[in-house]
C-alpha atoms as a PDB file:
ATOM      1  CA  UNK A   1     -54.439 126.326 -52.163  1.00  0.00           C
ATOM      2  CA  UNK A   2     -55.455 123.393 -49.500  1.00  0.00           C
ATOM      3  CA  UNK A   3     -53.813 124.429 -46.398  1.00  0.00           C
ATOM      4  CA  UNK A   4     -52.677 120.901 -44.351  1.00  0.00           C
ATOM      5  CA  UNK A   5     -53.883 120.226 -40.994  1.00  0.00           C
ATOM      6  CA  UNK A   6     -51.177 119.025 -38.489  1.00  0.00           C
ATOM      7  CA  UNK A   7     -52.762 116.375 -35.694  1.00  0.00           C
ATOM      8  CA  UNK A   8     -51.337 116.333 -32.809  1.00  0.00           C
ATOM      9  CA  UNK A   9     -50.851 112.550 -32.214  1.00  0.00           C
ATOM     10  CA  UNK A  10     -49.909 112.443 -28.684  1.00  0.00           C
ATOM     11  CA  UNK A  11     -52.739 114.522 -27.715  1.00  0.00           C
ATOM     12  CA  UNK A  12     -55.535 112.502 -29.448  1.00  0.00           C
ATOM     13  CA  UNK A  13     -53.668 109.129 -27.885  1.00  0.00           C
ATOM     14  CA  UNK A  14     -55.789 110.682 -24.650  1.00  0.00           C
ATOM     15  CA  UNK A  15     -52.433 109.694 -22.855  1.00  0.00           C
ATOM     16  CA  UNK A  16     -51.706 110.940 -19.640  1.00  0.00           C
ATOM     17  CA  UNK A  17     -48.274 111.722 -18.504  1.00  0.00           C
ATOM     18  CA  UNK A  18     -47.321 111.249 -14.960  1.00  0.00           C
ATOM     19  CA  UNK A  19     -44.048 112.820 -13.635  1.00  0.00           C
ATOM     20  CA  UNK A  20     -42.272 111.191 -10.309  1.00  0.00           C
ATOM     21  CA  UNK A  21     -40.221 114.453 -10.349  1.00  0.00           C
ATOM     22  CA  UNK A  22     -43.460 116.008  -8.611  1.00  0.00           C
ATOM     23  CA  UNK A  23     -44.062 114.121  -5.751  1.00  0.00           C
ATOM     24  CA  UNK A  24     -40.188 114.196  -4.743  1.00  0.00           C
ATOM     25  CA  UNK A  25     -40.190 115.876  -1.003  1.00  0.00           C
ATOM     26  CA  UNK A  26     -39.398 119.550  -0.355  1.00  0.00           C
ATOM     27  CA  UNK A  27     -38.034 118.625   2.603  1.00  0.00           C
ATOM     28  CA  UNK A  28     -34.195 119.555   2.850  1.00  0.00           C
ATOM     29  CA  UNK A  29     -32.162 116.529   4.711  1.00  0.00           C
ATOM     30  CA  UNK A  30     -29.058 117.419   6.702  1.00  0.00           C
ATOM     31  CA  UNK A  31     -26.451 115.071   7.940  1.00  0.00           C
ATOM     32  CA  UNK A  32     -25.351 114.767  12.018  1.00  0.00           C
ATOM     33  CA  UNK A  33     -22.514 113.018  12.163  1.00  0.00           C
ATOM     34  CA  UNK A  34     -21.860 111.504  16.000  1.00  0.00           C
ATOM     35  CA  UNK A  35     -18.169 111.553  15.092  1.00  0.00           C
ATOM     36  CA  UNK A  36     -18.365 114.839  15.607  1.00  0.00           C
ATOM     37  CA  UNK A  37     -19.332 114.131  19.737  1.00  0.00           C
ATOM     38  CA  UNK A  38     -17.137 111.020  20.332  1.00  0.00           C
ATOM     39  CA  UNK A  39     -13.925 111.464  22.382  1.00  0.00           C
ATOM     40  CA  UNK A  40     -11.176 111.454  20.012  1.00  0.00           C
ATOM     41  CA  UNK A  41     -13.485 110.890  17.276  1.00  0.00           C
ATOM     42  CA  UNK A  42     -13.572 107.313  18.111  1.00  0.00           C
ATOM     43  CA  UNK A  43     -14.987 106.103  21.499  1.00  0.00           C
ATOM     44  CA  UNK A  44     -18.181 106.653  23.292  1.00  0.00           C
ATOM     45  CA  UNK A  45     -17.284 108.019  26.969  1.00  0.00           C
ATOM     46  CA  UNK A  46     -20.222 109.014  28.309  1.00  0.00           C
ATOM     47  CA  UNK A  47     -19.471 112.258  30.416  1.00  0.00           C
ATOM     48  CA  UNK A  48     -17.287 113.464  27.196  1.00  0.00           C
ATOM     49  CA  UNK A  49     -20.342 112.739  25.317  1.00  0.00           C
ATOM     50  CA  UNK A  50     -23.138 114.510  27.513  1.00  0.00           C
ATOM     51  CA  UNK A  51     -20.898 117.273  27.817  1.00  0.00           C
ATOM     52  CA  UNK A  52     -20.308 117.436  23.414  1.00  0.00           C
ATOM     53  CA  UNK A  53     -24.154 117.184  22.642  1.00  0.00           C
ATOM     54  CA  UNK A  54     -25.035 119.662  25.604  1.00  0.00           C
ATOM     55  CA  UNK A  55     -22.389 122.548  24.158  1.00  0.00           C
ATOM     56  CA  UNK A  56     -23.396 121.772  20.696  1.00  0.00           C
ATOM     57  CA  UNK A  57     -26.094 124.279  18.729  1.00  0.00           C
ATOM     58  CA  UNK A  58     -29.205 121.895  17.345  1.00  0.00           C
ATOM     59  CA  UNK A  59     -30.688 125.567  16.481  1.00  0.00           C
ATOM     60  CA  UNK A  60     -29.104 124.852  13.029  1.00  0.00           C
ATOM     61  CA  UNK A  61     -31.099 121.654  12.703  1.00  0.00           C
ATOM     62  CA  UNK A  62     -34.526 123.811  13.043  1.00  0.00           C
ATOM     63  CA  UNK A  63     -37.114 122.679  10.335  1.00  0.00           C
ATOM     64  CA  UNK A  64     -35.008 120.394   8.985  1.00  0.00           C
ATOM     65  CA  UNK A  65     -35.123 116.134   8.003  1.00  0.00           C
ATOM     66  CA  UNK A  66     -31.456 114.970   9.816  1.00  0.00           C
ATOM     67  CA  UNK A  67     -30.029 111.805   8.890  1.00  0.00           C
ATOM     68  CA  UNK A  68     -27.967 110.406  11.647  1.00  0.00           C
ATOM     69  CA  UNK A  69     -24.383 108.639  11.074  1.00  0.00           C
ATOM     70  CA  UNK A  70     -21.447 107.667  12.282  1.00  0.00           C
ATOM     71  CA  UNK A  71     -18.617 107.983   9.527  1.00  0.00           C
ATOM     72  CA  UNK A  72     -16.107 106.596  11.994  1.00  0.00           C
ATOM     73  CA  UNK A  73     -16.189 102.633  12.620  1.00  0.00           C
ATOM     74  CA  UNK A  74     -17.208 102.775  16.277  1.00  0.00           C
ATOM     75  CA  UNK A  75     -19.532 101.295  18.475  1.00  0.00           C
ATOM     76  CA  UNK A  76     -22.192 103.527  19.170  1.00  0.00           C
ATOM     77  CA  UNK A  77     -24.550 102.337  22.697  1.00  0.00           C
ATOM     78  CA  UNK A  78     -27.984 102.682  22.239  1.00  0.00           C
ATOM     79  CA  UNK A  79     -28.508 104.672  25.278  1.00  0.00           C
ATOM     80  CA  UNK A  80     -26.062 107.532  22.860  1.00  0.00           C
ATOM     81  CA  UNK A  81     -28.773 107.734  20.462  1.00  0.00           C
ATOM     82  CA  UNK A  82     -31.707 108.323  23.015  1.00  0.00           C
ATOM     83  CA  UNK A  83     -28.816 111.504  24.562  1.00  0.00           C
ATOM     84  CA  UNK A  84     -29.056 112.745  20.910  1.00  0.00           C
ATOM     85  CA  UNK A  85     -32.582 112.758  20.264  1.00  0.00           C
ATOM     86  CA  UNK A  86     -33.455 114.267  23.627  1.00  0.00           C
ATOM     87  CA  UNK A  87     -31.807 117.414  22.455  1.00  0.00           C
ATOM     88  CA  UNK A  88     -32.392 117.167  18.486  1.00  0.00           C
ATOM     89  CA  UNK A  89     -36.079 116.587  18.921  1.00  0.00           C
ATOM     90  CA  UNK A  90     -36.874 120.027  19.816  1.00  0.00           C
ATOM     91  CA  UNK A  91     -35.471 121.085  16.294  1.00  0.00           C
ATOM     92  CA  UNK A  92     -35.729 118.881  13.826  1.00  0.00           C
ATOM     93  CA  UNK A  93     -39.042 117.730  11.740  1.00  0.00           C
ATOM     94  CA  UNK A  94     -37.565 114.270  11.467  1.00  0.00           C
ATOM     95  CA  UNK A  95     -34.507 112.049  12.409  1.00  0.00           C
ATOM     96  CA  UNK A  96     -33.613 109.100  11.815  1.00  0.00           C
ATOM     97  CA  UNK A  97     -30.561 107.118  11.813  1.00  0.00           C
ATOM     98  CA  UNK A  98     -29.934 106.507   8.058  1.00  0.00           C
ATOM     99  CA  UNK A  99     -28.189 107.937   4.710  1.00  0.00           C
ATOM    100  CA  UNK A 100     -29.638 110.894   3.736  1.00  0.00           C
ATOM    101  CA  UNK A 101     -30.558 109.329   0.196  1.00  0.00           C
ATOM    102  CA  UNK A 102     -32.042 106.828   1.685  1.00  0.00           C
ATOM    103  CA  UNK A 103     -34.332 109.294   3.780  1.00  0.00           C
ATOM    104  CA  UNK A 104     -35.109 111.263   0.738  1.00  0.00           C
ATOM    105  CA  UNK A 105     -36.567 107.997  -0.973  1.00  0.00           C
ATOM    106  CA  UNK A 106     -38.180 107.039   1.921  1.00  0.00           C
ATOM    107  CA  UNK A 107     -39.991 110.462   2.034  1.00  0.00           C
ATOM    108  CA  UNK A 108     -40.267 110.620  -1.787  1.00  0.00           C
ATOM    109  CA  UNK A 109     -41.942 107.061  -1.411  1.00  0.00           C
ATOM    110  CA  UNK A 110     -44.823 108.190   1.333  1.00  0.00           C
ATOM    111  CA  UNK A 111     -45.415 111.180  -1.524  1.00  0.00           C
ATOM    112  CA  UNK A 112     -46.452 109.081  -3.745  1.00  0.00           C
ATOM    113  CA  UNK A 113     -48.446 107.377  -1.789  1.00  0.00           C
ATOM    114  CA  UNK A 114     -50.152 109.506  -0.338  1.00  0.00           C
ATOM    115  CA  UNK A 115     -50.965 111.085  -3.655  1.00  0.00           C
ATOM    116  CA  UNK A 116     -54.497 111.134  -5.342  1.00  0.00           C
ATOM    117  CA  UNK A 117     -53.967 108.971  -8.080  1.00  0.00           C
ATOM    118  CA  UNK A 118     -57.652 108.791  -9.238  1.00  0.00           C
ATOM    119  CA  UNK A 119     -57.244 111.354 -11.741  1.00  0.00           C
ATOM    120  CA  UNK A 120     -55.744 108.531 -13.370  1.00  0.00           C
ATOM    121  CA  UNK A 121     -58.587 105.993 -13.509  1.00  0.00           C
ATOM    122  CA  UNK A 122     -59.686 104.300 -16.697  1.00  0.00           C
ATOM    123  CA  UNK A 123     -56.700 106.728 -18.119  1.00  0.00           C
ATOM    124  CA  UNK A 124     -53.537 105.739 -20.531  1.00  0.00           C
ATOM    125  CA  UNK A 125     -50.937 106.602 -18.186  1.00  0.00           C
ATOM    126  CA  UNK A 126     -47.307 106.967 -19.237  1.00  0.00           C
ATOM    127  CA  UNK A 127     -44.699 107.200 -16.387  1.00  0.00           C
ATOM    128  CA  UNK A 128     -41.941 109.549 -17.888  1.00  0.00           C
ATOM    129  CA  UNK A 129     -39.044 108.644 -18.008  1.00  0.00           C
ATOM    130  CA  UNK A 130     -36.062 110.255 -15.796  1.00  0.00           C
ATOM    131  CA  UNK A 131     -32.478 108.625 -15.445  1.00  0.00           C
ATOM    132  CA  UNK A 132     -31.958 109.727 -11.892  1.00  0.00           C
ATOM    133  CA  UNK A 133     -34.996 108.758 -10.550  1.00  0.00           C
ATOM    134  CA  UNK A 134     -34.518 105.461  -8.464  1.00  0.00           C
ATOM    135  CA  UNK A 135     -36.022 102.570  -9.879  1.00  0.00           C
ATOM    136  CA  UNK A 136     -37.913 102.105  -6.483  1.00  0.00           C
ATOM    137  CA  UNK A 137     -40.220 104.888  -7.300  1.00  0.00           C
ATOM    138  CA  UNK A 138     -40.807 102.965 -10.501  1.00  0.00           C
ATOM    139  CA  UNK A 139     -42.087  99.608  -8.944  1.00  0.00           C
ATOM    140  CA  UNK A 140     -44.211 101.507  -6.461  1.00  0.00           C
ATOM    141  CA  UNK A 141     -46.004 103.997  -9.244  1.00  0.00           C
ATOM    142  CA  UNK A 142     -46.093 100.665 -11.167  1.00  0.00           C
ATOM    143  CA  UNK A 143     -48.088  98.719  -7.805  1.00  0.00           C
ATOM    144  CA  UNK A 144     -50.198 102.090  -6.974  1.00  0.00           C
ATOM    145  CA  UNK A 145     -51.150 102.892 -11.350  1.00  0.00           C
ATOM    146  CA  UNK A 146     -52.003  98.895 -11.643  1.00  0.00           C
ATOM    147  CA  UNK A 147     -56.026  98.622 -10.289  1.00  0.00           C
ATOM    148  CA  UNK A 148     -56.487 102.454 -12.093  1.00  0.00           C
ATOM    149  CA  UNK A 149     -55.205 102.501 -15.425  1.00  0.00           C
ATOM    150  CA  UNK A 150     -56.387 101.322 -18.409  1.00  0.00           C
ATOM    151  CA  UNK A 151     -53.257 101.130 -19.952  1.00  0.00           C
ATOM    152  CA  UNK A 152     -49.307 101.827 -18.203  1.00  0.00           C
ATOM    153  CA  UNK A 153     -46.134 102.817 -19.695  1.00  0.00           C
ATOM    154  CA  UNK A 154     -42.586 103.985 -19.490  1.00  0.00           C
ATOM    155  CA  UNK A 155     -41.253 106.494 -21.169  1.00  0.00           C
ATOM    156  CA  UNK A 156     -42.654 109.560 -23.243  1.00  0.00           C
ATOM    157  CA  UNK A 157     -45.745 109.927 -24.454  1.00  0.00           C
ATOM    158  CA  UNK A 158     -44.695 110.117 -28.063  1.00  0.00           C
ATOM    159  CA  UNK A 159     -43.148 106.981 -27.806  1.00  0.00           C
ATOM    160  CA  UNK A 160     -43.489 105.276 -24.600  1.00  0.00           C
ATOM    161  CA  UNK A 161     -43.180 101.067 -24.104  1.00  0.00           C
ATOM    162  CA  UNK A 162     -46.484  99.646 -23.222  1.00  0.00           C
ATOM    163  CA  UNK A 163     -45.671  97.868 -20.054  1.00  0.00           C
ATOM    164  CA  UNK A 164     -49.627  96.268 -19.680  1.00  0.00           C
ATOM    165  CA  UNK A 165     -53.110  96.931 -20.771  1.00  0.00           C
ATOM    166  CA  UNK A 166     -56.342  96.377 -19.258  1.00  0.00           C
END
């Protein structure tokens, strides 16, 4: 009896799949809301203030990516930032004064770019495909894959869409 021989077709396509899910940052991002150190939750007073950020315990901010906000509509002085980071700067890795998804794609983004993408060269690369992956990280694998690859695409290897060829 002839026995039948199954090819793997994705495997002898030689294509390459590249996951953004492994570049995203390990770093964990914590919120510090300055509503928290206004008086009455809504209006800078400076001595209220200075005396709120020196009582409060950064400690818990120690290795650690904070996103500053303000969930209250106030007007926050400069100079009230530059208080804050005088006493978060000792425990936090990184702060900055945005939405902690924003951070995470901003760090997610310097991953990627960062990476060593010459493993790629001359390859077929297929970018899997991932519904909660912003489509930023897309456009930038997409701008950093273009002068390597032979060939790039979107979706699975088995079937992926060809988005250009070399």
């Amino acid at each position: 009896m002839e026995q039948k021989v199954f090819i793997n077709k994705v495997e002898a396509s030689g294509i390459i799949t590249i996951d953004l899910l492994d570049y995203k940052p390990k770093m964990e991002v914590v919120v510090l809301d300055i509503k928290e150190h206004l008086f009455m939750g809504m209006i800078v007073k400076e001595k209220e203030f200075k005396e709120s950020i020196s009582e409060a315990d950064f400690s818990i901010y120690n290795g650690k990516a904070v996103a500053v906000i303000c969930s209250e509509d106030a007007i926050i002085p400069p100079w009230a930032y530059m208080m804050l980071i005088e006493k978060l700067h000792l425990h936090a890795l990184y702060v900055d004064l945005n939405s902690p998804e924003a951070m995470l794609l901003d760090f997610w983004k310097k991953n990627l770019m960062n990476a060593d993408l010459n493993q790629y060269k001359n390859q077929k690369v297929v970018v899997k495909a991932r519904p909660d992956i912003d489509p930023a990280l897309y456009l930038l694998a997409s701008l950093l894959l273009k002068p390597l690859v032979k060939s790039l695409m979107y979706g699975e290897a088995g079937m992926p869409k060809v988005i250009f060829k070399n």
